[in-house]
N, C-alpha and C. Protein backbone atom coordinates (compact mmCIF):
# COMPACT_ATOMS: atom_id res chain seq x y z
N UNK A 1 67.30 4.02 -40.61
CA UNK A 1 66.09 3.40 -40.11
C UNK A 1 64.88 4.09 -40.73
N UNK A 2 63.89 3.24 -41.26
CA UNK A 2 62.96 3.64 -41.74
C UNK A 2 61.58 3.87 -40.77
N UNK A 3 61.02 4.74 -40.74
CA UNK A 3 59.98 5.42 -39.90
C UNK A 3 58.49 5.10 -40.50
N UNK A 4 57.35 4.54 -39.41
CA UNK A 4 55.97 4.72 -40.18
C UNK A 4 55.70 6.31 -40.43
N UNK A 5 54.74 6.08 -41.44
CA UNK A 5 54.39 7.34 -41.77
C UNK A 5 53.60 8.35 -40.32
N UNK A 6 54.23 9.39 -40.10
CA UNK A 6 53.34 10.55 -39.64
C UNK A 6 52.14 10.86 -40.09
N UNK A 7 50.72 10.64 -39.80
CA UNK A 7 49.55 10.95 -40.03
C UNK A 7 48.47 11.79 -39.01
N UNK A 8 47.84 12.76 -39.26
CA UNK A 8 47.21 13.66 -38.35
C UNK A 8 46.26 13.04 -37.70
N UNK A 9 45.76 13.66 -36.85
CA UNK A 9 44.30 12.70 -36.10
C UNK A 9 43.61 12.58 -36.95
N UNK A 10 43.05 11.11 -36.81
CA UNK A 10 42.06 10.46 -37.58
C UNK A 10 40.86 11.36 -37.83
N UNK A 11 39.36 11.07 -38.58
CA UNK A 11 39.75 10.23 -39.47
C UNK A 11 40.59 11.10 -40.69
N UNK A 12 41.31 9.92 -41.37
CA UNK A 12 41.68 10.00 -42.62
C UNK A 12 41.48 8.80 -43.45
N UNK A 13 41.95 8.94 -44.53
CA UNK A 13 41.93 7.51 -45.53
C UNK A 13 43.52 6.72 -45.83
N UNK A 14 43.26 5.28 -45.88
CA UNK A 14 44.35 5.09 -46.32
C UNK A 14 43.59 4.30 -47.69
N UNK A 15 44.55 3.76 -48.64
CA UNK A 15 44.88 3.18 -50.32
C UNK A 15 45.72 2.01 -49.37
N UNK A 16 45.65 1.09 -49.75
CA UNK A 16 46.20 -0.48 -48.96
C UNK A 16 46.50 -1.02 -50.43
N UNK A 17 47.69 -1.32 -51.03
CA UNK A 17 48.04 -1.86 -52.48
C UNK A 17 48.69 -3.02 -52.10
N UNK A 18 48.23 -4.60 -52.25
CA UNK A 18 48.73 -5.29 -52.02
C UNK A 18 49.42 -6.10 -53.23
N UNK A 19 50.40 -6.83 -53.47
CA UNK A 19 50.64 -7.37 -54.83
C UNK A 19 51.58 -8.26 -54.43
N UNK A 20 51.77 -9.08 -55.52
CA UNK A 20 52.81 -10.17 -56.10
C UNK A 20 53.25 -10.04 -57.15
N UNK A 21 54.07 -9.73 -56.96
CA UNK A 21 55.69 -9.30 -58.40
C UNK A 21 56.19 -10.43 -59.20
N UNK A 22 55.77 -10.31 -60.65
CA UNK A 22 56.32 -11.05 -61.63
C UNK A 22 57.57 -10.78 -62.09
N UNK A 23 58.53 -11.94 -62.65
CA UNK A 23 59.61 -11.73 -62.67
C UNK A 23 60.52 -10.44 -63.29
N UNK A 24 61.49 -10.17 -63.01
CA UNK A 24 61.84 -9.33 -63.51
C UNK A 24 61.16 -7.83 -63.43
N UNK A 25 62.12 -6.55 -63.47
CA UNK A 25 62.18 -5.38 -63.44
C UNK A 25 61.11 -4.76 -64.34
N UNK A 26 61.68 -4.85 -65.37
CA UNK A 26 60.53 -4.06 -66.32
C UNK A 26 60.44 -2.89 -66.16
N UNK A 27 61.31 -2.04 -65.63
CA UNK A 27 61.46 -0.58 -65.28
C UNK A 27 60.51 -0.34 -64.32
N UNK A 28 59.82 -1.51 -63.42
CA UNK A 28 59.50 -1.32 -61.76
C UNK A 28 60.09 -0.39 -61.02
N UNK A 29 61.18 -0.22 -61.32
CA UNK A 29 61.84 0.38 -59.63
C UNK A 29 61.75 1.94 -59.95
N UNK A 30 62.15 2.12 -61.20
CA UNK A 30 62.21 3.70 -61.55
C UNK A 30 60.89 4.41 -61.49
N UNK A 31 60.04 3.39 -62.43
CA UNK A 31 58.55 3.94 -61.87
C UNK A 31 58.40 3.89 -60.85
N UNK A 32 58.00 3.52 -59.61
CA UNK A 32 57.58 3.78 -58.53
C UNK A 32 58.26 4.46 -58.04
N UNK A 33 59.49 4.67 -57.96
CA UNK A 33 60.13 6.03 -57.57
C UNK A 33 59.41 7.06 -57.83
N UNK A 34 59.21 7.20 -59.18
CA UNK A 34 58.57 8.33 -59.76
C UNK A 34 57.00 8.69 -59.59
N UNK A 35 56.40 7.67 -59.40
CA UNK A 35 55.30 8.03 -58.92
C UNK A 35 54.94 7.87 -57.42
N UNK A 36 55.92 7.85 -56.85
CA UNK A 36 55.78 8.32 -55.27
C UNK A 36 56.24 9.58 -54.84
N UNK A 37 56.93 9.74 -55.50
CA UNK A 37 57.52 11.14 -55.84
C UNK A 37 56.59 12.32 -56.14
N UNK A 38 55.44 12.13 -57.40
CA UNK A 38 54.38 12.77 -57.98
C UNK A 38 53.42 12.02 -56.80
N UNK A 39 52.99 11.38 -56.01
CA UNK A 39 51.94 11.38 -55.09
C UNK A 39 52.44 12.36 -54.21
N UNK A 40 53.12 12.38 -54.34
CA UNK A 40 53.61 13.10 -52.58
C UNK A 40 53.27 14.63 -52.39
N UNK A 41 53.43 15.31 -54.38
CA UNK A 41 53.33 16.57 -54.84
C UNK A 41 51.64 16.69 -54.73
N UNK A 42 50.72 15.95 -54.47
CA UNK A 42 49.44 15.89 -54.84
C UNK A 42 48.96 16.52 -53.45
N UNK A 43 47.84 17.07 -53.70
CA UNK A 43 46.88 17.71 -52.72
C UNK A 43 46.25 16.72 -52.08
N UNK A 44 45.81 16.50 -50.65
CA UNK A 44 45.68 15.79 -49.71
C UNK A 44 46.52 14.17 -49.55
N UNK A 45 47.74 14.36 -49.97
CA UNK A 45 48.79 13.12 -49.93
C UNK A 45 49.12 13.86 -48.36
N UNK A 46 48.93 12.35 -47.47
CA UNK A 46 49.69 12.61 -46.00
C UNK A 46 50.80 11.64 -45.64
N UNK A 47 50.91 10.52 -46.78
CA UNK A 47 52.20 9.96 -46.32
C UNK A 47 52.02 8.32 -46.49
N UNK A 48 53.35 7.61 -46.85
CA UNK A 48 53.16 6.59 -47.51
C UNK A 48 54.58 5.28 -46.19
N UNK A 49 53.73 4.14 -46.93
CA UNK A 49 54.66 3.07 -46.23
C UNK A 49 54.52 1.93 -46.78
N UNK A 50 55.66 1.11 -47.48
CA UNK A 50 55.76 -0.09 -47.98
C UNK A 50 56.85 -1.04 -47.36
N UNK A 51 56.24 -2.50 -47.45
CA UNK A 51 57.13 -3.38 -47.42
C UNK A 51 56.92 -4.44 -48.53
N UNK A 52 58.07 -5.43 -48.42
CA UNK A 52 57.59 -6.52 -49.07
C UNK A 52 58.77 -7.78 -49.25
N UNK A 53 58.29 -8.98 -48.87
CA UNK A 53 58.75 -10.30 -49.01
C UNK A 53 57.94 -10.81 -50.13
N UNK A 54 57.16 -12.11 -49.95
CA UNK A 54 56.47 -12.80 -50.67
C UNK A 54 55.59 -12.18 -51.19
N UNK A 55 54.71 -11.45 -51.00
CA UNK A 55 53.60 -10.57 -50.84
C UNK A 55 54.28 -9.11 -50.40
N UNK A 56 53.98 -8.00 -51.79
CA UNK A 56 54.11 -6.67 -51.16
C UNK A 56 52.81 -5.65 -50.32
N UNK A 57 53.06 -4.77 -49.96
CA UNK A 57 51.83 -4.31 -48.95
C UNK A 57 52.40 -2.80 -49.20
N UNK A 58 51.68 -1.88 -49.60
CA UNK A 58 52.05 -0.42 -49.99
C UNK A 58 50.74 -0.01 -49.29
N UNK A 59 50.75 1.47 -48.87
CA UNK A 59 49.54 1.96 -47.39
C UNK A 59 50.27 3.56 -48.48
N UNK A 60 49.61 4.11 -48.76
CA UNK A 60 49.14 5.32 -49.02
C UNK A 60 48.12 6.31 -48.38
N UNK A 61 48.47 7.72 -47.53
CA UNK A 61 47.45 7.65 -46.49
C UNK A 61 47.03 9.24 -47.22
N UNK A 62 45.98 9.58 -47.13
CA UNK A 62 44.99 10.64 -47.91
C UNK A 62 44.22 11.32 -47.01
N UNK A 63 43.57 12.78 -47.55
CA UNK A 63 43.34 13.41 -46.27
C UNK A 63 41.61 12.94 -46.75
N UNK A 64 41.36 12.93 -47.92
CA UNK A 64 39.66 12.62 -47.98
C UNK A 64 39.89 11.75 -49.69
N UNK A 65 38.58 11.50 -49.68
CA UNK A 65 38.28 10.26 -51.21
C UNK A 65 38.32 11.04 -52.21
N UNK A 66 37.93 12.30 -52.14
CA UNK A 66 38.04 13.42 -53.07
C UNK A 66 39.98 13.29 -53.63
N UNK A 67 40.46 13.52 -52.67
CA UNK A 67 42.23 13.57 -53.22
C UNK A 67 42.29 12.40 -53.74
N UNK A 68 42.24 11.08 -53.14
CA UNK A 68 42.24 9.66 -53.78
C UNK A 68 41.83 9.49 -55.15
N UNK A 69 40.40 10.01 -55.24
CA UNK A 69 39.94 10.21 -56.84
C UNK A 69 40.76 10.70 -57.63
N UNK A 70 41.06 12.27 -57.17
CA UNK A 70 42.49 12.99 -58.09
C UNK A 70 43.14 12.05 -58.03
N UNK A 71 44.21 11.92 -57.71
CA UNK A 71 45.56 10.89 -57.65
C UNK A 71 45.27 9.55 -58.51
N UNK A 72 43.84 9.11 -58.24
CA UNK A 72 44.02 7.77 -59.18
C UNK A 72 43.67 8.19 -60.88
N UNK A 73 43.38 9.57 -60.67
CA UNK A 73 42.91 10.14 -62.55
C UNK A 73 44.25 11.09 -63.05
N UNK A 74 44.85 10.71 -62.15
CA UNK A 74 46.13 11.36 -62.46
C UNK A 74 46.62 11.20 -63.65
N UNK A 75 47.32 11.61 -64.51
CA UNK A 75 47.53 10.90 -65.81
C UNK A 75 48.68 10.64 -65.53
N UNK A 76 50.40 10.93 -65.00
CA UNK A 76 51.07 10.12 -64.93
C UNK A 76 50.50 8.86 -64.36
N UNK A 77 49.97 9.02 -63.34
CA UNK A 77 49.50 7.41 -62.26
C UNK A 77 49.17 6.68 -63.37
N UNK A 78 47.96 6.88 -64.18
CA UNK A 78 47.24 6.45 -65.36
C UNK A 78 48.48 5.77 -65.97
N UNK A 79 49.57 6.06 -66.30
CA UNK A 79 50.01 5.54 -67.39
C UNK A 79 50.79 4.32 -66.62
N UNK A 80 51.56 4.68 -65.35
CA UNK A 80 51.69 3.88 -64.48
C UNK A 80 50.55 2.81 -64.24
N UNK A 81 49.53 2.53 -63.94
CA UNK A 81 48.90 1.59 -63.44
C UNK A 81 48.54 1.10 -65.26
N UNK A 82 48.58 1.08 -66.22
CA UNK A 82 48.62 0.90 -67.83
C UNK A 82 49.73 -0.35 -67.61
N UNK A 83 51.11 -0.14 -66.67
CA UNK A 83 51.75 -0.84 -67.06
C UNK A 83 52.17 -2.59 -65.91
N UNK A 84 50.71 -2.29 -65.26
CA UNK A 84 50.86 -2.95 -64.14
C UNK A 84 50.72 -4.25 -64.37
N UNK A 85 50.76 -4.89 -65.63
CA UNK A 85 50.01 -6.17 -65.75
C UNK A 85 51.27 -6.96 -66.20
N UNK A 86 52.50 -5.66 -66.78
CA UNK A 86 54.12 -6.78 -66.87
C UNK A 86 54.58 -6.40 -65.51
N UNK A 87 54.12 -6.10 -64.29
CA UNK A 87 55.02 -6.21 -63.11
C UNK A 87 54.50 -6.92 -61.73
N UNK A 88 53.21 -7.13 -62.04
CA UNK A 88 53.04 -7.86 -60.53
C UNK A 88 52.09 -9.14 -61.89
N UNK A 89 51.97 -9.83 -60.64
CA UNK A 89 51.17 -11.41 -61.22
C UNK A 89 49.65 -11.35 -60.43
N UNK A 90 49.25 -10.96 -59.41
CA UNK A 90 48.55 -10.64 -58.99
C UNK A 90 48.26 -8.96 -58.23
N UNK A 91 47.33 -8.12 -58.06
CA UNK A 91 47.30 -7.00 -56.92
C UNK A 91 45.64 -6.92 -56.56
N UNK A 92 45.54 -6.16 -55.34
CA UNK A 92 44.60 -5.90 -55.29
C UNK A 92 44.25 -4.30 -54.10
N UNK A 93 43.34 -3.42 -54.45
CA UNK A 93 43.57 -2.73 -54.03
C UNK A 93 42.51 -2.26 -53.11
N UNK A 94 42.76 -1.53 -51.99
CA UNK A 94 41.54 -1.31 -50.90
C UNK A 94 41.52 0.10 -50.50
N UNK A 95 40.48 0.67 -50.53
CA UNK A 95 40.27 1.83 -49.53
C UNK A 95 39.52 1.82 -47.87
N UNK A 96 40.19 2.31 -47.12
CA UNK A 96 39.85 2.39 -45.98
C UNK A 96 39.59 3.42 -45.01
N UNK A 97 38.40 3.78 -44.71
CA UNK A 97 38.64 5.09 -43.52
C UNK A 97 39.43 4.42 -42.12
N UNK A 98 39.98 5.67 -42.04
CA UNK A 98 40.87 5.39 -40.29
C UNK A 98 40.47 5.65 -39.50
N UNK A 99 39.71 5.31 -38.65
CA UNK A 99 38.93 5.87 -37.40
C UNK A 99 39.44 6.15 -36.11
N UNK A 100 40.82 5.02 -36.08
CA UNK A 100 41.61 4.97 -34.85
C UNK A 100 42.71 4.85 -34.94
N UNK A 101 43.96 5.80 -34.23
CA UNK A 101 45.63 5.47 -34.18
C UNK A 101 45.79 5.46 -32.95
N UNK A 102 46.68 4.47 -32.86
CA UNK A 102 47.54 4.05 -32.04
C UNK A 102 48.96 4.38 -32.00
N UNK A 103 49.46 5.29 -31.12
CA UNK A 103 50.90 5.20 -31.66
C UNK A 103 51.94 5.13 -30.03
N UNK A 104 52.83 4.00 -30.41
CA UNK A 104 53.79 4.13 -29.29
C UNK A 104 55.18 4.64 -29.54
């Protein structure tokens, strides 16, 4: 069973990656392994959660915009998001402060 992410009292930030996947692999799966793997090693990474049917939805949660900045000038990420245009057909991406959790 898969668990939402553990996140400290607010606020924090989350990265909201939403997309639609074009056909085929394209070495999709290995990359994102790998660069969830290298987010996770990053300074203010607090924890991640994806799903996806029709529409995927990836939540990356950060302790401030400062780490977010790192992580997106990352140069693996860099080469990763280089290759984003043979794997999804559409994405779009959001930053958000968290002001409020709820947890039951």
């Amino acid at each position: 069973m898969v668990l939402p992410a553990t996140t400290p009292q607010p606020p924090y930030y989350a990265v909201i990656f939403t997309s639609i996947r074009a056909d085929g692999d394209n070495g999709y799966i290995e990359t994102a392994k790998q660069v969830l793997e290298l987010a996770s090693k990053q300074p203010g990474f607090l924890g991640f959660e994806s799903a996806r049917q029709e529409i995927g939805i990836s939540v990356s949660y950060w302790s401030s915009l400062e780490a977010i900045k790192a992580w997106k000038e990352n140069a693996d990420h860099r080469q990763a998001q280089g290759r984003a245009k043979g794997w999804y057909m559409a994405f779009r991406v959001r930053v958000c402060r968290v002001e409020r959790e709820y947890v039951f």
